[in-house]
PDB file of N, CA and C in Angstrom:
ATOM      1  N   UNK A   1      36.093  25.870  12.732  1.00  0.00           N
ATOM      2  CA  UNK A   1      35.158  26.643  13.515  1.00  0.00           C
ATOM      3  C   UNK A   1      34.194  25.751  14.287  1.00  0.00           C
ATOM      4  N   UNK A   2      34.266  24.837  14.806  1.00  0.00           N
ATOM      5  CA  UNK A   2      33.754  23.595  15.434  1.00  0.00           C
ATOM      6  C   UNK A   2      33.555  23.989  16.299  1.00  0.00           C
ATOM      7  N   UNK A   3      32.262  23.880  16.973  1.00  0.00           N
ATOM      8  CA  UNK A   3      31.696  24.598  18.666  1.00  0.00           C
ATOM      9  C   UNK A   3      31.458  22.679  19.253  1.00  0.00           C
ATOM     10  N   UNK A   4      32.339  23.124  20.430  1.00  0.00           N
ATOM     11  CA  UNK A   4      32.065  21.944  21.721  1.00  0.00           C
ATOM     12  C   UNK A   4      30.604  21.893  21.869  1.00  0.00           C
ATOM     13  N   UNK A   5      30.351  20.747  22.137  1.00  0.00           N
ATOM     14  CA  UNK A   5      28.653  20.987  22.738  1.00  0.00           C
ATOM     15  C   UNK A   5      28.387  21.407  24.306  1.00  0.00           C
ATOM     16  N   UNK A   6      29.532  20.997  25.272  1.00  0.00           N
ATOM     17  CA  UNK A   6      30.274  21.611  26.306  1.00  0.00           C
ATOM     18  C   UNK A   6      30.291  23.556  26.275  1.00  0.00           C
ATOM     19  N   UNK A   7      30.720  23.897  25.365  1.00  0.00           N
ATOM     20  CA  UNK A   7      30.977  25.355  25.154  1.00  0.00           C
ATOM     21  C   UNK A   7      29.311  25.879  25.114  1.00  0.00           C
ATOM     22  N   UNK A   8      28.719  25.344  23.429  1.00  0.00           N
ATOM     23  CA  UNK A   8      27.071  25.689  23.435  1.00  0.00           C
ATOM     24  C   UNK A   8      26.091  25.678  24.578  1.00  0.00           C
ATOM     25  N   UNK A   9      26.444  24.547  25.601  1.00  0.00           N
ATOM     26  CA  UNK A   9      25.788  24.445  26.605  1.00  0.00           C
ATOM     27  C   UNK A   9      25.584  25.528  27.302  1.00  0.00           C
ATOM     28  N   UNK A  10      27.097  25.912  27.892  1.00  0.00           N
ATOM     29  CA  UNK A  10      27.285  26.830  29.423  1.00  0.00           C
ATOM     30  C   UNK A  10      26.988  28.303  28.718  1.00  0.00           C
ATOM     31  N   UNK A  11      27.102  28.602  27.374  1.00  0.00           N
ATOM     32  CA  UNK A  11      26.650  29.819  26.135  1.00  0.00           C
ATOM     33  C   UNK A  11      25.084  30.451  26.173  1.00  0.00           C
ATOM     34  N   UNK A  12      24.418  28.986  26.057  1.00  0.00           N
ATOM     35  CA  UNK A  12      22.777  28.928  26.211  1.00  0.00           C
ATOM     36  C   UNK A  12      22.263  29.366  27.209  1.00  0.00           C
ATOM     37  N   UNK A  13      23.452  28.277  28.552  1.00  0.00           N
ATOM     38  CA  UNK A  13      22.734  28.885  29.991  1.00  0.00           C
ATOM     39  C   UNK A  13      22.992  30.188  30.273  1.00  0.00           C
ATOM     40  N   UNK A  14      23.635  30.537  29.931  1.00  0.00           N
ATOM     41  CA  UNK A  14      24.280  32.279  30.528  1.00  0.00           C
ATOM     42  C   UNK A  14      23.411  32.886  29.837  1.00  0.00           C
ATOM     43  N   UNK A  15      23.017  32.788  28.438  1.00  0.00           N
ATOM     44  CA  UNK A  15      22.054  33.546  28.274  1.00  0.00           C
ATOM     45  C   UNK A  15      20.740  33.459  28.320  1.00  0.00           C
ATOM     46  N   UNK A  16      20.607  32.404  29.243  1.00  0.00           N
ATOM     47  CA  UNK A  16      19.202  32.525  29.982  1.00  0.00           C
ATOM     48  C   UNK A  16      18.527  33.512  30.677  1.00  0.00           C
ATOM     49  N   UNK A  17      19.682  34.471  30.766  1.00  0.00           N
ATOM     50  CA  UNK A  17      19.147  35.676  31.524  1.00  0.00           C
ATOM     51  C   UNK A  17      18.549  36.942  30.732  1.00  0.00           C
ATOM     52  N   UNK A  18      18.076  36.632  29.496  1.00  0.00           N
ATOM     53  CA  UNK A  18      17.278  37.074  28.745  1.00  0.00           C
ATOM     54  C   UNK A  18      16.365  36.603  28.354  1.00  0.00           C
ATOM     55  N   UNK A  19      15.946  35.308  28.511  1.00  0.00           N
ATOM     56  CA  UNK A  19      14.680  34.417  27.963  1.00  0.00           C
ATOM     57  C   UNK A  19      15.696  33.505  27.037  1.00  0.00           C
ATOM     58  N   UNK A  20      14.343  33.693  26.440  1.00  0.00           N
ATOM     59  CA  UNK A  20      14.537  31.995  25.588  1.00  0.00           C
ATOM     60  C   UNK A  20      15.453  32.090  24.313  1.00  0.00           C
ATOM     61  N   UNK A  21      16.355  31.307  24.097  1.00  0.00           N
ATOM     62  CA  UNK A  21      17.497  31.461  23.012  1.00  0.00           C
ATOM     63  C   UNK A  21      17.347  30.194  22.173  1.00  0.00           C
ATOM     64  N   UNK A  22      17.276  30.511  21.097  1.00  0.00           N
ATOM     65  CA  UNK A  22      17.457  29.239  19.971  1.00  0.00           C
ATOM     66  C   UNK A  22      18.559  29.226  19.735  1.00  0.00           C
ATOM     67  N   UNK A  23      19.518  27.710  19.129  1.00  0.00           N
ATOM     68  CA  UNK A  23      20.275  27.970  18.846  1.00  0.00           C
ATOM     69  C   UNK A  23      20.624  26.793  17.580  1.00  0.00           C
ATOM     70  N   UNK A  24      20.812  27.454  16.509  1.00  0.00           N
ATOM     71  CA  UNK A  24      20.834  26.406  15.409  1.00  0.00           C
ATOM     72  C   UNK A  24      22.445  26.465  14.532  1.00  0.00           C
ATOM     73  N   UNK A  25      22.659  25.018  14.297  1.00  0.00           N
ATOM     74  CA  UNK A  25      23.785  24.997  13.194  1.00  0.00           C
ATOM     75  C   UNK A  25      24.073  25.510  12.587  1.00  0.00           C
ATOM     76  N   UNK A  26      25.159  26.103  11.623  1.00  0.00           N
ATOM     77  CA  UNK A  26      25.244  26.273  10.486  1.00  0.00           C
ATOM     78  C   UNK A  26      26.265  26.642  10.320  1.00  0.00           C
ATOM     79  N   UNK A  27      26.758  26.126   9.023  1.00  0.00           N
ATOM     80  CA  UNK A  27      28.128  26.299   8.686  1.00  0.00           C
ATOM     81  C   UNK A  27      29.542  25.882   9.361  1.00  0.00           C
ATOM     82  N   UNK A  28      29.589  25.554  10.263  1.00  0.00           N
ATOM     83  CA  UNK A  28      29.991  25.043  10.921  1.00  0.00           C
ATOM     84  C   UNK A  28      30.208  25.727  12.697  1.00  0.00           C
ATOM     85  N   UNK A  29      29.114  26.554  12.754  1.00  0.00           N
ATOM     86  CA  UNK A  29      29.166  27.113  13.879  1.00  0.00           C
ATOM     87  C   UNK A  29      27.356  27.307  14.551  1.00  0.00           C
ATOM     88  N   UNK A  30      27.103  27.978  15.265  1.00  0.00           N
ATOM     89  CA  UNK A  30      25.940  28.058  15.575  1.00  0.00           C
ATOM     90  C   UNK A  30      25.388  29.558  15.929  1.00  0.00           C
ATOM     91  N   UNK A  31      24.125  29.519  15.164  1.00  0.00           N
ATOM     92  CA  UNK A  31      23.776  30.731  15.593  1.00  0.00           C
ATOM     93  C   UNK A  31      22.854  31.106  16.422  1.00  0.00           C
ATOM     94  N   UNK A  32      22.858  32.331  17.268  1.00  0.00           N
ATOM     95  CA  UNK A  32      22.062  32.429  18.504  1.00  0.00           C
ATOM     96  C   UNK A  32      20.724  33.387  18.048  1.00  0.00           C
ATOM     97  N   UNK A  33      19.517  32.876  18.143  1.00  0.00           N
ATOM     98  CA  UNK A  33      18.274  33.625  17.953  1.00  0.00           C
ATOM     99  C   UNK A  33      17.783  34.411  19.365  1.00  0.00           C
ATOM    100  N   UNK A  34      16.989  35.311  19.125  1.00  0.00           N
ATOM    101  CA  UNK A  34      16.394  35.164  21.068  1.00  0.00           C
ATOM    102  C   UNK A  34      14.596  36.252  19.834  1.00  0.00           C
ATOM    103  N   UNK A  35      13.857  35.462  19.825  1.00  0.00           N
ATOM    104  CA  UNK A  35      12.598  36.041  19.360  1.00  0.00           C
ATOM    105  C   UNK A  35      12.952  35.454  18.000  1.00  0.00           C
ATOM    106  N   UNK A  36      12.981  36.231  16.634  1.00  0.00           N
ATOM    107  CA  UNK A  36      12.734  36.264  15.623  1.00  0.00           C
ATOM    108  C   UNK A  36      14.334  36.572  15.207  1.00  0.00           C
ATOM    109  N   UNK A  37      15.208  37.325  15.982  1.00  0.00           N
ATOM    110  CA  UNK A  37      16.065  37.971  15.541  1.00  0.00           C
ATOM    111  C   UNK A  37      17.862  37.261  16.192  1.00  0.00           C
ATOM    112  N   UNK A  38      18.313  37.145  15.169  1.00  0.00           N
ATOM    113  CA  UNK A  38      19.989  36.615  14.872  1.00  0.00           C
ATOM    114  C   UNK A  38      20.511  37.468  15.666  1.00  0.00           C
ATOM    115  N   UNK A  39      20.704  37.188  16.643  1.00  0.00           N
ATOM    116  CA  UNK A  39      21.890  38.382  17.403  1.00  0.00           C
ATOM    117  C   UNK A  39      22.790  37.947  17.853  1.00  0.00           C
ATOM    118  N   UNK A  40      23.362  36.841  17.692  1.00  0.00           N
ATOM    119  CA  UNK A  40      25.027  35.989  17.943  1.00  0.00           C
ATOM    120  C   UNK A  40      25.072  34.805  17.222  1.00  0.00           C
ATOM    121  N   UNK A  41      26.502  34.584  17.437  1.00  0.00           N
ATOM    122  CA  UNK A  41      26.675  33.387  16.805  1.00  0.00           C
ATOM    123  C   UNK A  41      27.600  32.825  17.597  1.00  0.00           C
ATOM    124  N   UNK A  42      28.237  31.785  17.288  1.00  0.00           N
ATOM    125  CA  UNK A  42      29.556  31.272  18.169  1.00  0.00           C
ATOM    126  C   UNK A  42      30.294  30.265  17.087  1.00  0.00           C
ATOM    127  N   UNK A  43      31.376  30.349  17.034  1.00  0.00           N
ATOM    128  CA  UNK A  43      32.647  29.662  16.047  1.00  0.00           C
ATOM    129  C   UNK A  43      33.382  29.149  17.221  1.00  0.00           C
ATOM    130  N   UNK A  44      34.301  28.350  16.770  1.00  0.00           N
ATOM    131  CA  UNK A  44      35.531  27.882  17.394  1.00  0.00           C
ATOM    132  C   UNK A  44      35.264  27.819  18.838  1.00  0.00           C
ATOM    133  N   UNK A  45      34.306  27.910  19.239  1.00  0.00           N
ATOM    134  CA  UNK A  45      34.046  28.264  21.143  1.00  0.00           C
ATOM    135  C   UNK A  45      34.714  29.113  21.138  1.00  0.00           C
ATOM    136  N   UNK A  46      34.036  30.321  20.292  1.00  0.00           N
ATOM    137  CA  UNK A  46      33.915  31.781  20.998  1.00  0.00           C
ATOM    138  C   UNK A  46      32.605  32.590  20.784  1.00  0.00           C
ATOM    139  N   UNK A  47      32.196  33.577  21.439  1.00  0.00           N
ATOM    140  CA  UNK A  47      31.094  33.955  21.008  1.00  0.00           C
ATOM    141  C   UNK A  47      31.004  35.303  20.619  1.00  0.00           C
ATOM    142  N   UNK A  48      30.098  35.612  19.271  1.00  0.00           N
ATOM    143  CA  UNK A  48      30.256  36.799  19.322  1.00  0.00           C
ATOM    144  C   UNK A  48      28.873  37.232  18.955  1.00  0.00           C
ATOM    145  N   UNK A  49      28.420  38.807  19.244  1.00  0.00           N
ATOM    146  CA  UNK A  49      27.436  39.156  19.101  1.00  0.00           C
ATOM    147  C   UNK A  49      27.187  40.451  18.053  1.00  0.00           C
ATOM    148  N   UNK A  50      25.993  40.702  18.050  1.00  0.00           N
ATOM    149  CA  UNK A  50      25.782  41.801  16.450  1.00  0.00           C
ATOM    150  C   UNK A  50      26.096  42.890  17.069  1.00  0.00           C
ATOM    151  N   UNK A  51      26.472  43.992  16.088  1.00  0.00           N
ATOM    152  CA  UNK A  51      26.862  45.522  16.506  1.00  0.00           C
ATOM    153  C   UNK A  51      26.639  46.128  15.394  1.00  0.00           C
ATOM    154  N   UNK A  52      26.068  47.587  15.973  1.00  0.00           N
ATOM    155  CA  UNK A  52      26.002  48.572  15.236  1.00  0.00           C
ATOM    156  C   UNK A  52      27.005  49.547  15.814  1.00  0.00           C
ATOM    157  N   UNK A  53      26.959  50.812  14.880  1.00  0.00           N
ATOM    158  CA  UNK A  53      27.565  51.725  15.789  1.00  0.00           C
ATOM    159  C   UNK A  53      26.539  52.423  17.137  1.00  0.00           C
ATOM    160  N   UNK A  54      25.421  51.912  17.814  1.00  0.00           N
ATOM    161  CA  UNK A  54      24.942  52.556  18.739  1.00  0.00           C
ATOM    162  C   UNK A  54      25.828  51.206  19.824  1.00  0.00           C
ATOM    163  N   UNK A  55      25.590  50.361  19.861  1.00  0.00           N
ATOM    164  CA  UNK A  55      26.353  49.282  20.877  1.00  0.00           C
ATOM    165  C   UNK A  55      27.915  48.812  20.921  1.00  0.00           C
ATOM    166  N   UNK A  56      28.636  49.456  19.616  1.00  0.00           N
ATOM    167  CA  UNK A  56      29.924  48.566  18.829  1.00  0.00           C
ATOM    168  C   UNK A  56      30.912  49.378  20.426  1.00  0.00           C
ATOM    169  N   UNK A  57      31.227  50.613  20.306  1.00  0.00           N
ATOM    170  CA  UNK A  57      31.962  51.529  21.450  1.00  0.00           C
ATOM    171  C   UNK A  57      32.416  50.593  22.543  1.00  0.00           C
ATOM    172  N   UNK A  58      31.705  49.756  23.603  1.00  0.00           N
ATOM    173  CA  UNK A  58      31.847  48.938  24.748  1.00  0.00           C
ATOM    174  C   UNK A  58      32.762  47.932  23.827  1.00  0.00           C
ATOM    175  N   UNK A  59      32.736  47.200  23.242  1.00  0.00           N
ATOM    176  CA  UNK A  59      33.055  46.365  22.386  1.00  0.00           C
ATOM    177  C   UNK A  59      35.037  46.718  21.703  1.00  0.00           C
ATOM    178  N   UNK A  60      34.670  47.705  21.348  1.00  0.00           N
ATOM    179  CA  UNK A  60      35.816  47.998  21.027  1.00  0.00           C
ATOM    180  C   UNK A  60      37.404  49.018  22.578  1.00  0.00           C
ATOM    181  N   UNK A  61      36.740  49.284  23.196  1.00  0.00           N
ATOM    182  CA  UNK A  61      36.872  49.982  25.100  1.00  0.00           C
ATOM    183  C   UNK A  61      37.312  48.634  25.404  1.00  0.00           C
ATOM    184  N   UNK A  62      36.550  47.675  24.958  1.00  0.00           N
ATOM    185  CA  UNK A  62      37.639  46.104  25.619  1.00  0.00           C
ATOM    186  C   UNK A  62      38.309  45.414  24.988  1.00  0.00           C
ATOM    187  N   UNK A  63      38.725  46.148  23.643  1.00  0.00           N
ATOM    188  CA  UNK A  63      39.898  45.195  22.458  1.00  0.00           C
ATOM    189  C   UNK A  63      38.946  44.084  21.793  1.00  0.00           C
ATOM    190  N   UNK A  64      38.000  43.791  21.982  1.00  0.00           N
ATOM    191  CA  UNK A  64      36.974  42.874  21.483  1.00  0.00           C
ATOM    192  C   UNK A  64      37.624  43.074  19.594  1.00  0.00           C
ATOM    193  N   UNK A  65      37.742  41.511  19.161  1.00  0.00           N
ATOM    194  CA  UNK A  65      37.715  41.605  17.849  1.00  0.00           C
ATOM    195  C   UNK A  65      36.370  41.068  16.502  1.00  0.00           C
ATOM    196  N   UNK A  66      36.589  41.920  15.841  1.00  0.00           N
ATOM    197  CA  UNK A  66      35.272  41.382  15.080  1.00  0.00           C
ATOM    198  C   UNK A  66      35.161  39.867  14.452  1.00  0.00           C
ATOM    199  N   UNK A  67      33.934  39.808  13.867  1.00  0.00           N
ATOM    200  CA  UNK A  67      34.293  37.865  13.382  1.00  0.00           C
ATOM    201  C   UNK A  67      34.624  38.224  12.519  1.00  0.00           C
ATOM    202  N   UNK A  68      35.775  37.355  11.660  1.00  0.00           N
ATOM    203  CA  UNK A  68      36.140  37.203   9.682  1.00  0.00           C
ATOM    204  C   UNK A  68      36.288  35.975  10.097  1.00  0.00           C
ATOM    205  N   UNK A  69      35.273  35.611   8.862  1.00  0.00           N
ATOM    206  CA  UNK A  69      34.273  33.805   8.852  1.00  0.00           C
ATOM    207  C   UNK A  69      35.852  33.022   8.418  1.00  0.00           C
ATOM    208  N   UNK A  70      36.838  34.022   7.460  1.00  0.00           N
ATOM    209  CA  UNK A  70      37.663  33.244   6.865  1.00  0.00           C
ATOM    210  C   UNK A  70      39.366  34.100   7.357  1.00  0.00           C
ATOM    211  N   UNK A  71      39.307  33.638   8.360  1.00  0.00           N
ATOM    212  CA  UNK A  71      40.533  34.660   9.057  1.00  0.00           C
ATOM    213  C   UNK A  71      41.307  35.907   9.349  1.00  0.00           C
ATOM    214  N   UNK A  72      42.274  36.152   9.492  1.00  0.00           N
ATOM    215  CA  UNK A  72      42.608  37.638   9.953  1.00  0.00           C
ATOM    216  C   UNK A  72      42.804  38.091   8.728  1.00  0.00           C
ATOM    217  N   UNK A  73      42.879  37.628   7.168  1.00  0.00           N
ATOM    218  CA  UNK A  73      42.993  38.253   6.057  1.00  0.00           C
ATOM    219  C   UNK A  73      41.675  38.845   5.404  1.00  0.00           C
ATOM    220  N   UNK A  74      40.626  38.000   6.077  1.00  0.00           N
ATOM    221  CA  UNK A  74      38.966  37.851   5.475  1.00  0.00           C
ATOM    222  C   UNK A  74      38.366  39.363   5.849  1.00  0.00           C
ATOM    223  N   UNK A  75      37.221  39.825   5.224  1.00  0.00           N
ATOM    224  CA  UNK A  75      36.448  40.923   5.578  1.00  0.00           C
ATOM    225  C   UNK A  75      35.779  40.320   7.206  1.00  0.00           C
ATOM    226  N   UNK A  76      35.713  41.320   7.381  1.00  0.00           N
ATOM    227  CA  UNK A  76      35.231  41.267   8.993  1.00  0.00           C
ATOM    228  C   UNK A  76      33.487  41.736   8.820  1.00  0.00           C
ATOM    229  N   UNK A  77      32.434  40.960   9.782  1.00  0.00           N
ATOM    230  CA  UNK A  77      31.301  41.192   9.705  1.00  0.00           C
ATOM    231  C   UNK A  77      30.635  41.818  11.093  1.00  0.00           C
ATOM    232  N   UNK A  78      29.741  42.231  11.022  1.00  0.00           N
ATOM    233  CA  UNK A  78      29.015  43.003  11.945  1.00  0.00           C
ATOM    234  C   UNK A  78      28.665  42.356  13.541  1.00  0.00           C
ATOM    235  N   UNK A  79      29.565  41.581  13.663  1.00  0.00           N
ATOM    236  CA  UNK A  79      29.658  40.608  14.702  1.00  0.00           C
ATOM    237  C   UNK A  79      31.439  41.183  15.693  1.00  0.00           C
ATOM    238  N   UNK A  80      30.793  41.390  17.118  1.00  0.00           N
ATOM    239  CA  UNK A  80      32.282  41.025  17.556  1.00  0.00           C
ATOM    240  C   UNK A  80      32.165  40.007  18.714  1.00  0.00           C
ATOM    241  N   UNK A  81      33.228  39.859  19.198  1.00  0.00           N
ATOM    242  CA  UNK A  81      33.318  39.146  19.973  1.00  0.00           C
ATOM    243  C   UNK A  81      33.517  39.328  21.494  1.00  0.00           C
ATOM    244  N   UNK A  82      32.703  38.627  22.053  1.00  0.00           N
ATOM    245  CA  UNK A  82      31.932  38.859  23.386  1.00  0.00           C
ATOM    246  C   UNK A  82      33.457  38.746  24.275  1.00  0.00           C
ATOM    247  N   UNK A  83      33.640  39.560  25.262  1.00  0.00           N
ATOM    248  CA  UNK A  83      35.015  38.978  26.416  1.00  0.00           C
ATOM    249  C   UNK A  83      34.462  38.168  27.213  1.00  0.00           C
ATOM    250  N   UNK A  84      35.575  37.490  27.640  1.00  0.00           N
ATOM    251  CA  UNK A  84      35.367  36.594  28.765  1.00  0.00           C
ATOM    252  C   UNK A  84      34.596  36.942  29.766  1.00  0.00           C
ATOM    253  N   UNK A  85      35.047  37.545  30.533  1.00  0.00           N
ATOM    254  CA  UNK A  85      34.603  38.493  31.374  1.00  0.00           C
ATOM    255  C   UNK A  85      33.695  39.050  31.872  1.00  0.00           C
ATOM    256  N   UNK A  86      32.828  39.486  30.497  1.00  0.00           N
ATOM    257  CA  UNK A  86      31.394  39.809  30.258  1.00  0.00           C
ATOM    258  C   UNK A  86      30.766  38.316  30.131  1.00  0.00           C
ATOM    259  N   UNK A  87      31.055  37.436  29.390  1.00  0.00           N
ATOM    260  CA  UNK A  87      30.436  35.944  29.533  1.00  0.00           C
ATOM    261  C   UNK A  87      30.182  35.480  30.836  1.00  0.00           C
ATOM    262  N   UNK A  88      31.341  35.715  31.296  1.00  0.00           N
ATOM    263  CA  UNK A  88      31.287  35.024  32.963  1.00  0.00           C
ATOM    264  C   UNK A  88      30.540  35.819  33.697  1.00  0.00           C
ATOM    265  N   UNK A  89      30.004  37.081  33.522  1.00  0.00           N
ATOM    266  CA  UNK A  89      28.999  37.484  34.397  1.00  0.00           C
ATOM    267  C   UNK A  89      27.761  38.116  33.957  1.00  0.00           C
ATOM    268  N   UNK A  90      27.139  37.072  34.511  1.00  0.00           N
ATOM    269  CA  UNK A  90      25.882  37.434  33.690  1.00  0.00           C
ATOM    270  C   UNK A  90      24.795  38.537  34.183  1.00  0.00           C
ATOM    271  N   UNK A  91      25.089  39.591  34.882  1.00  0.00           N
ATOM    272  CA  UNK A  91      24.800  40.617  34.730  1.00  0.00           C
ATOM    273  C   UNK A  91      25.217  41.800  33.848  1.00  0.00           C
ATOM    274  N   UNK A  92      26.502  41.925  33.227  1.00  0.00           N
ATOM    275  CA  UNK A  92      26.786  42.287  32.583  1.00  0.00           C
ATOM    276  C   UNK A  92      26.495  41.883  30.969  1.00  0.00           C
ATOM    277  N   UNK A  93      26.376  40.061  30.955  1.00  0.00           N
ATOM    278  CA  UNK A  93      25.939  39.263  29.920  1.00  0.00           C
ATOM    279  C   UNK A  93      24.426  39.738  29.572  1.00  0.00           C
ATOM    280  N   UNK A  94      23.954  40.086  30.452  1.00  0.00           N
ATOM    281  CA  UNK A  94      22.338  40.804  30.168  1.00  0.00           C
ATOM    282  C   UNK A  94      22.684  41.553  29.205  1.00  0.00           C
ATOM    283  N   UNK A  95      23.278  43.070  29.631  1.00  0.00           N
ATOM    284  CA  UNK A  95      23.336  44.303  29.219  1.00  0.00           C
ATOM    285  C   UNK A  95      23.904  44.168  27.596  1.00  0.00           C
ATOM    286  N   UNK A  96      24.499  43.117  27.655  1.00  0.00           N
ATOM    287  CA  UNK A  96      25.878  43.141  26.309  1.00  0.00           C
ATOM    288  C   UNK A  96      24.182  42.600  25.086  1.00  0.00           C
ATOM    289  N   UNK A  97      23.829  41.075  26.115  1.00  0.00           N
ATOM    290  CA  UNK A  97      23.635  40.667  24.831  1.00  0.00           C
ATOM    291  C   UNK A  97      22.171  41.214  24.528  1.00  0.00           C
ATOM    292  N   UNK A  98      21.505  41.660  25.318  1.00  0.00           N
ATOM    293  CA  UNK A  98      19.727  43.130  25.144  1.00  0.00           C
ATOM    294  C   UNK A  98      20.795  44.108  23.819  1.00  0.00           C
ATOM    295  N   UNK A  99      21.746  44.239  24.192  1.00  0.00           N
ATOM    296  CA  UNK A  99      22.244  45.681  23.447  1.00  0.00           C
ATOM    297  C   UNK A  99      22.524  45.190  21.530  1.00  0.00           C
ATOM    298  N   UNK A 100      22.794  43.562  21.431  1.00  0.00           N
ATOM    299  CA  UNK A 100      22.867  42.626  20.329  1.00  0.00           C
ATOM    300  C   UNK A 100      22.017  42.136  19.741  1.00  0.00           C
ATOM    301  N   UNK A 101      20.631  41.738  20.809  1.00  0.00           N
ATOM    302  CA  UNK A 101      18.927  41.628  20.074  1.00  0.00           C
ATOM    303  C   UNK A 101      18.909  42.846  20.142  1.00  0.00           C
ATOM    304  N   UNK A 102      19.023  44.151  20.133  1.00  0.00           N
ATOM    305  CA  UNK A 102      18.742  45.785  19.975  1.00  0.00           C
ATOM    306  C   UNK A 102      19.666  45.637  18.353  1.00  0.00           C
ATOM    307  N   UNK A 103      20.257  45.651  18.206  1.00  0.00           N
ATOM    308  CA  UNK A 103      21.427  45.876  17.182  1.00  0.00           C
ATOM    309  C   UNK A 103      20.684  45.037  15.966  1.00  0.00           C
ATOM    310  N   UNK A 104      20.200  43.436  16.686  1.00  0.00           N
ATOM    311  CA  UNK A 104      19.410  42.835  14.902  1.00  0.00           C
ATOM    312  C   UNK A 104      18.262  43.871  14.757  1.00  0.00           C
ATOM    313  N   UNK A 105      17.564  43.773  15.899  1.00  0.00           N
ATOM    314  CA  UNK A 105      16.049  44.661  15.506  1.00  0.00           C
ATOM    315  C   UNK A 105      16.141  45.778  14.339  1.00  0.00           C
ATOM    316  N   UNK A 106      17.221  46.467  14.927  1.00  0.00           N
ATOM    317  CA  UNK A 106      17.584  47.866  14.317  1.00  0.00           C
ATOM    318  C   UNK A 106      17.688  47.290  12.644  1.00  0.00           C
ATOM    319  N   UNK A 107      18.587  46.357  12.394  1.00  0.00           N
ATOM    320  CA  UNK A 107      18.798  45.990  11.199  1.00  0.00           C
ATOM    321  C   UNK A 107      17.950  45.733  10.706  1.00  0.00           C
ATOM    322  N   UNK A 108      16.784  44.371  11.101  1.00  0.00           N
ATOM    323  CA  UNK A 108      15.851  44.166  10.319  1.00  0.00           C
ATOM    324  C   UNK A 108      14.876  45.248  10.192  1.00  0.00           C
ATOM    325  N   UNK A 109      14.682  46.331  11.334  1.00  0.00           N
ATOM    326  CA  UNK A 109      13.815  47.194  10.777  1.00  0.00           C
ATOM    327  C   UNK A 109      14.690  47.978   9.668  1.00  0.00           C
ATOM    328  N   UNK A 110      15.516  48.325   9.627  1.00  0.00           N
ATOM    329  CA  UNK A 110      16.431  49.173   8.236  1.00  0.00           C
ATOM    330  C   UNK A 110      16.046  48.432   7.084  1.00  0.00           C
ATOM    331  N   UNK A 111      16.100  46.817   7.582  1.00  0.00           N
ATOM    332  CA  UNK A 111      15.894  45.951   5.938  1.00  0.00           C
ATOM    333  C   UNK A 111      14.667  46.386   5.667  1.00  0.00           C
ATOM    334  N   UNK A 112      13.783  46.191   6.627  1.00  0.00           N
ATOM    335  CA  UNK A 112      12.197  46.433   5.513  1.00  0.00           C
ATOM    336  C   UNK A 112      11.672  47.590   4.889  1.00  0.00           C
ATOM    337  N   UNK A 113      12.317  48.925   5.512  1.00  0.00           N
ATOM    338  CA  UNK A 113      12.451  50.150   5.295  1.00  0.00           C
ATOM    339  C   UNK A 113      12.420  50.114   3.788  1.00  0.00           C
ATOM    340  N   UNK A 114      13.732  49.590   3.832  1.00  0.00           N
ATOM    341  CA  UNK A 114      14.661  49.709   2.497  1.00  0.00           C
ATOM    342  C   UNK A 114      13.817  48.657   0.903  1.00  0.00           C
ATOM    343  N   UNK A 115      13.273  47.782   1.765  1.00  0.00           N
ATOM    344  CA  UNK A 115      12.256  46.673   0.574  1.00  0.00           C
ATOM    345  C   UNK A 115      11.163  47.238   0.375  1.00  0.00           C
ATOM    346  N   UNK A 116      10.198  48.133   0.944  1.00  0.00           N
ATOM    347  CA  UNK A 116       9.085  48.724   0.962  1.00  0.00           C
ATOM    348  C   UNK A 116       9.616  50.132  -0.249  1.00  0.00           C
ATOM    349  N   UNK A 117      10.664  50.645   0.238  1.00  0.00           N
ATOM    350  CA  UNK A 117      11.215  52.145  -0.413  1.00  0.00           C
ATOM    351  C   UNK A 117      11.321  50.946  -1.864  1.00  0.00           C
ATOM    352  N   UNK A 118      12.189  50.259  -2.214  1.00  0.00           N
ATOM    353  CA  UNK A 118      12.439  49.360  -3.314  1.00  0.00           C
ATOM    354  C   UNK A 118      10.563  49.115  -4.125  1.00  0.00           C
ATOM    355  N   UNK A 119       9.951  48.665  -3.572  1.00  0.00           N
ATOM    356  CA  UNK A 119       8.295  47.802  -4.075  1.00  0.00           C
ATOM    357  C   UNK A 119       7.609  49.010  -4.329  1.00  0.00           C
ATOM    358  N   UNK A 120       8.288  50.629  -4.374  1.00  0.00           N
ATOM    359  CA  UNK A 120       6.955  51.929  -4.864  1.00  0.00           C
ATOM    360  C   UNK A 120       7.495  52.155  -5.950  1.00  0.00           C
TER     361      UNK A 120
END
């Protein structure tokens, strides 16, 4: 799952068209922040971004496949994978990846929901 630094590069710039993107190691891939919140990652030089079922629909309308960290046998995670297509244009790259920082938000607000309901 080795990301080019070539690949991370032209990844970062495209999504410049949302502001500012962190992007840190791990595991052997990298993950994409934009604020506080995890909303992509990229493996193998590909990229994929978070989904719920309010954003997953577009995603799946283009055959998009989900990530499994450990192959086509592995559980699949809440991540799919971005098309070309949509990468290469970054007007559309707006819409996809706003709709993927929408998708963590949603989550982390569900998480604290759920830790607050847990701490009464």
């Amino acid at each position: 799952m080795a990301v080019s630094e070539q690949y991370l590069d032209y990844v970062v710039d495209q999504l410049g068209c949302i502001g500012q993107i962190t992007a840190k190691k791990m595991f052997g891939g990298v993950g994409l922040y934009h604020d506080e919140f995890f909303f992509g990652l990229i493996a193998g030089d590909a990229l994929f971004f978070k989904v719920d079922d309010v954003n997953r629909p577009p995603y799946e309308a283009a055959g998009a496949e989900p990530f499994k960290p450990y192959g086509d046998e592995s559980y699949s995670m809440s991540y799919y994978e971005v098309p070309v297509d949509v990468l290469e244009d970054v007007d559309k790259l707006s819409v996809w990846a706003r709709g993927a920082v929408s998708a963590a938000e949603r989550k982390a607000s569900s998480s604290k929901t759920r830790k607050k309901r847990k701490s009464r």
